[in-house]
Protein backbone atom coordinates (compact mmCIF):
# COMPACT_ATOMS: atom_id res chain seq x y z
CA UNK A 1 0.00 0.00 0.00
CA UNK A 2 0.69 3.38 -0.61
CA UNK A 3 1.38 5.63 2.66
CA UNK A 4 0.74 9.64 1.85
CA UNK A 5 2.65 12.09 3.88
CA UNK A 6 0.04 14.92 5.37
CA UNK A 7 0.95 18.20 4.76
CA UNK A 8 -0.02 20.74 6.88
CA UNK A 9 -2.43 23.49 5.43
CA UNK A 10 -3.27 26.91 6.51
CA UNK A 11 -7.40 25.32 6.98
CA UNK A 12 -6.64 23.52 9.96
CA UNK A 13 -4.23 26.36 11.85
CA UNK A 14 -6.43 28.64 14.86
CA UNK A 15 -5.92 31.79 13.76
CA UNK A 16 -4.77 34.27 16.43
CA UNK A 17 -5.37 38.26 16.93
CA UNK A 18 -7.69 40.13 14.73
CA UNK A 19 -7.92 41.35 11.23
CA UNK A 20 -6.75 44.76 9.78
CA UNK A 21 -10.17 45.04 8.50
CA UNK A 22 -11.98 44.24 11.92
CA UNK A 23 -10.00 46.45 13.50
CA UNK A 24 -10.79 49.07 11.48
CA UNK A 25 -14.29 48.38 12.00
CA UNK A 26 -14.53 48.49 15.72
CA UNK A 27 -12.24 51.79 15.81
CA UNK A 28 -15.40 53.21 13.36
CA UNK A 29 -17.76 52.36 15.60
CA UNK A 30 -16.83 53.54 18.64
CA UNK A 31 -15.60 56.96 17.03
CA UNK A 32 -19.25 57.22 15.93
CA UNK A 33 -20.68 56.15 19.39
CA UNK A 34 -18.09 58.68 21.31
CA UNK A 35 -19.38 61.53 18.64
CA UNK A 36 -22.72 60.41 19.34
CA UNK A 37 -22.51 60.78 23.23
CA UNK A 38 -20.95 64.04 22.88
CA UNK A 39 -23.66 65.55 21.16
CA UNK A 40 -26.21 64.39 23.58
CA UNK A 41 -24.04 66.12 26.30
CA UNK A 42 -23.36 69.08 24.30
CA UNK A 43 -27.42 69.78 23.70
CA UNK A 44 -28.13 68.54 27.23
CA UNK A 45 -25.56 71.37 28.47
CA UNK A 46 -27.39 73.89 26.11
CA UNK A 47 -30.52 72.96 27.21
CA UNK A 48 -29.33 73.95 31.06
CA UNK A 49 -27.69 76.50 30.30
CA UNK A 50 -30.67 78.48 28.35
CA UNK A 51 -33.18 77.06 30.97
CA UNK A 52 -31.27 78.71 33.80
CA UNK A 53 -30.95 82.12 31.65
CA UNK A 54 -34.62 82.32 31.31
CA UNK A 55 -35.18 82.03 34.60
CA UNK A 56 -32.30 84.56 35.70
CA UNK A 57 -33.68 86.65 32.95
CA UNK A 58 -37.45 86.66 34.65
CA UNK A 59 -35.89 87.35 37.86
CA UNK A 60 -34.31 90.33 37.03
CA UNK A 61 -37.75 91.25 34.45
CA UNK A 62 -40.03 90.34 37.62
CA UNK A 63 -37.67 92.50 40.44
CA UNK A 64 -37.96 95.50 37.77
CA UNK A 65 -41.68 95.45 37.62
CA UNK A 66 -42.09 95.35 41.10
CA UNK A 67 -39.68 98.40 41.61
CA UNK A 68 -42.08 100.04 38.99
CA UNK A 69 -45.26 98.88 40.37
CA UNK A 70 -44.76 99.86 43.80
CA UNK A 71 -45.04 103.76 42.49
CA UNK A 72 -48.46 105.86 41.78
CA UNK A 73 -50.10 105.44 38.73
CA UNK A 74 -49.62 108.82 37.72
CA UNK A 75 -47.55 111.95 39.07
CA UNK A 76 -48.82 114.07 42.46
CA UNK A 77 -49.63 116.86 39.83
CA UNK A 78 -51.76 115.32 37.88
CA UNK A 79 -51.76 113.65 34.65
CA UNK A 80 -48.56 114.21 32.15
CA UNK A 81 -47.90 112.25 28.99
CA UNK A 82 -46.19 109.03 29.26
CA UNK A 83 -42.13 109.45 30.18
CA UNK A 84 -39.92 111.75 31.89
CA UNK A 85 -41.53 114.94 33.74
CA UNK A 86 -39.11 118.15 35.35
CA UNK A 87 -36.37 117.07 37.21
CA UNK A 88 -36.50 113.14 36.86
CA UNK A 89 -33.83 111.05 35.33
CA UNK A 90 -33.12 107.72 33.84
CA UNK A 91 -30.23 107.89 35.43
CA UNK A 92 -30.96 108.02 38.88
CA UNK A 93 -34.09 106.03 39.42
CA UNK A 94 -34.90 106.98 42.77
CA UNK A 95 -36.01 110.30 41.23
CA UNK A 96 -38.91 108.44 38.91
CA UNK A 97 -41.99 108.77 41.04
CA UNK A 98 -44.91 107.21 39.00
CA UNK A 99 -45.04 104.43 36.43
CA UNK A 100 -45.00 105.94 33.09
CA UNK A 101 -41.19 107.77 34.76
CA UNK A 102 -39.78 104.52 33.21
CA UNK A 103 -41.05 104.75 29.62
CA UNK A 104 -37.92 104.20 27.49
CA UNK A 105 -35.82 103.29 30.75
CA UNK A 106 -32.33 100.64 29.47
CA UNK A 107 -30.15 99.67 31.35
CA UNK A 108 -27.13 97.57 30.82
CA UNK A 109 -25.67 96.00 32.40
CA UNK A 110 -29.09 95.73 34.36
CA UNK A 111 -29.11 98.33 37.50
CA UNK A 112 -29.58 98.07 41.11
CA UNK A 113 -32.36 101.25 42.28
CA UNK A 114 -29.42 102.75 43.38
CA UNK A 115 -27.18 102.37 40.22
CA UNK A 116 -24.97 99.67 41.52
CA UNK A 117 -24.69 96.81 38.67
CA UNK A 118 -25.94 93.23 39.17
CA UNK A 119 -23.71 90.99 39.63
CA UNK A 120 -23.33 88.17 36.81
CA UNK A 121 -25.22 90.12 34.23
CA UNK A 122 -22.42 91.76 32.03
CA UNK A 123 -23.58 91.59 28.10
CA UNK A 124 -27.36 91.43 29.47
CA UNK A 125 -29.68 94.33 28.91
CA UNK A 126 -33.17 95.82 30.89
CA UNK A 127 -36.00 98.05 28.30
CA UNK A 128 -38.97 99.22 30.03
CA UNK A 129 -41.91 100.31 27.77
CA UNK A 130 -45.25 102.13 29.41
CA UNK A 131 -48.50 102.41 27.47
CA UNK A 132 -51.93 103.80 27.74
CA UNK A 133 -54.65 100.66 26.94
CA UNK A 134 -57.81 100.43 25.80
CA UNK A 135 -59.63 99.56 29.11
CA UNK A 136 -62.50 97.27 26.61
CA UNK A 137 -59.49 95.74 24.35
CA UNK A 138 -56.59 95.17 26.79
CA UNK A 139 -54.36 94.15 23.56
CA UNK A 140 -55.28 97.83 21.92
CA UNK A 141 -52.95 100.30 22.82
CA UNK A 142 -54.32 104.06 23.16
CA UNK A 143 -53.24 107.28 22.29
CA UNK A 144 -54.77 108.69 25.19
CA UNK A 145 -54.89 107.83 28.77
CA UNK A 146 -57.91 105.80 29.76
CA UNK A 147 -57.23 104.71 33.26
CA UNK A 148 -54.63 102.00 32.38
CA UNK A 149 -51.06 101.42 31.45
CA UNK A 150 -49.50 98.42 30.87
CA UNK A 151 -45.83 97.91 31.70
CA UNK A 152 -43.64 95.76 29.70
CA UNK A 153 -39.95 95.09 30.93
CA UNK A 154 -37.78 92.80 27.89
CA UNK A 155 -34.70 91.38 29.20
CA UNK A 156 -31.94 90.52 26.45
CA UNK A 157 -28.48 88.77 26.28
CA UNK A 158 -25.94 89.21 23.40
CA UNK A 159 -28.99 90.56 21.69
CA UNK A 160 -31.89 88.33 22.23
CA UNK A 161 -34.77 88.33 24.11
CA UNK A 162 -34.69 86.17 27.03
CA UNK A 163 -37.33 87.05 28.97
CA UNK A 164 -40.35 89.65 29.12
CA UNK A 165 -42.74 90.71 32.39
CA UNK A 166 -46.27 92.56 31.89
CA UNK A 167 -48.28 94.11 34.03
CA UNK A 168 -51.13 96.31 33.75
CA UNK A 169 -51.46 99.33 36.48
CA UNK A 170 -54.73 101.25 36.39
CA UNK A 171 -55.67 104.55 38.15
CA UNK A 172 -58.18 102.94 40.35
CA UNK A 173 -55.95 100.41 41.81
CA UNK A 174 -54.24 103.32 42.99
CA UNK A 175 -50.78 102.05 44.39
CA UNK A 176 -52.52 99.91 47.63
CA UNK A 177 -50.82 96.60 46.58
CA UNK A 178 -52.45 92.89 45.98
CA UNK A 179 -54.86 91.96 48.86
CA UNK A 180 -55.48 88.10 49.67
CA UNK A 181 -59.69 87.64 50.05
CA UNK A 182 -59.92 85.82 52.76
């Protein structure tokens, strides 16, 4: 009988390590699963970050209209037009001594009553706008005063509005403050 001699082939060998090509592969994947987490972080940090301007933004909007609220609805002489009357100033608020004083009022960065800046609010900017309102259509603004002024205070950052207050301040409520009915 014959007799063969085996010759070992490269079939039968376990192969050890990995591929170029698999390599490769895995590498690709978790470059795209890395760039994938960061993007969720980066939007989730956006997210926070604009949430807790807003609400900065309306605390600052909500302390202004309170500073303005907390004056008479009109000056002790008697009715003027809307804005600035004799010797009051945008510049020194403690001189504006009814509501419509702060027509046109901007500060920035936003202002203390007494002038000092608030802290943490460099680039950020205050408008306050006073109008006379149609007491029957409280979205109609009038040319002449009816009894009620709304009060709108925008707060904006690098430009943008971030937040706006409104109030509405009528002659009758006359300066007494919010009671509770109970």
């Amino acid at each position: 009988m014959f007799a063969f001699a085996s010759v070992p082939s490269s079939a039968g060998r376990r192969r050890r390590g990995i591929s170029m090509v698999e390599a490769t592969l895995a590498t690709l994947f978790v470059g795209v699963v890395l760039t994938a987490s960061l993007s969720a972080v980066s939007a989730s940090w956006m997210t926070q970050s604009r949430v807790a301007d807003q609400a900065r933004a309306q605390q600052i909007a909500d302390a202004m209209l309170t500073e303005i609220l907390d004056r008479p609805y009109e000056d002790t002489l008697g009715p003027t037009p809307i804005g600035l009357d004799g010797t009051e100033t945008l510049a020194a608020r403690a001189t504006l001594n009814d509501v419509d004083d702060y027509h046109s009022f901007d500060d920035s960065p936003p202002t203390e009553i007494d002038g000092t800046p608030i802290a943490g609010f460099t680039g950020w900017s205050r408008e306050v706008r006073v109008e006379y309102i149609e007491p029957n259509d409280l979205n109609q603004i009038s040319a002449t005063d009816k009894g009620i002024k709304k009060i709108t205070v925008t707060v904006r950052h690098l430009g943008g509005r971030v937040a706006e207050a409104h109030a509405l301040r009528t002659r009758a409520w006359g300066g007494l403050g919010f009671v509770e009915p109970w």
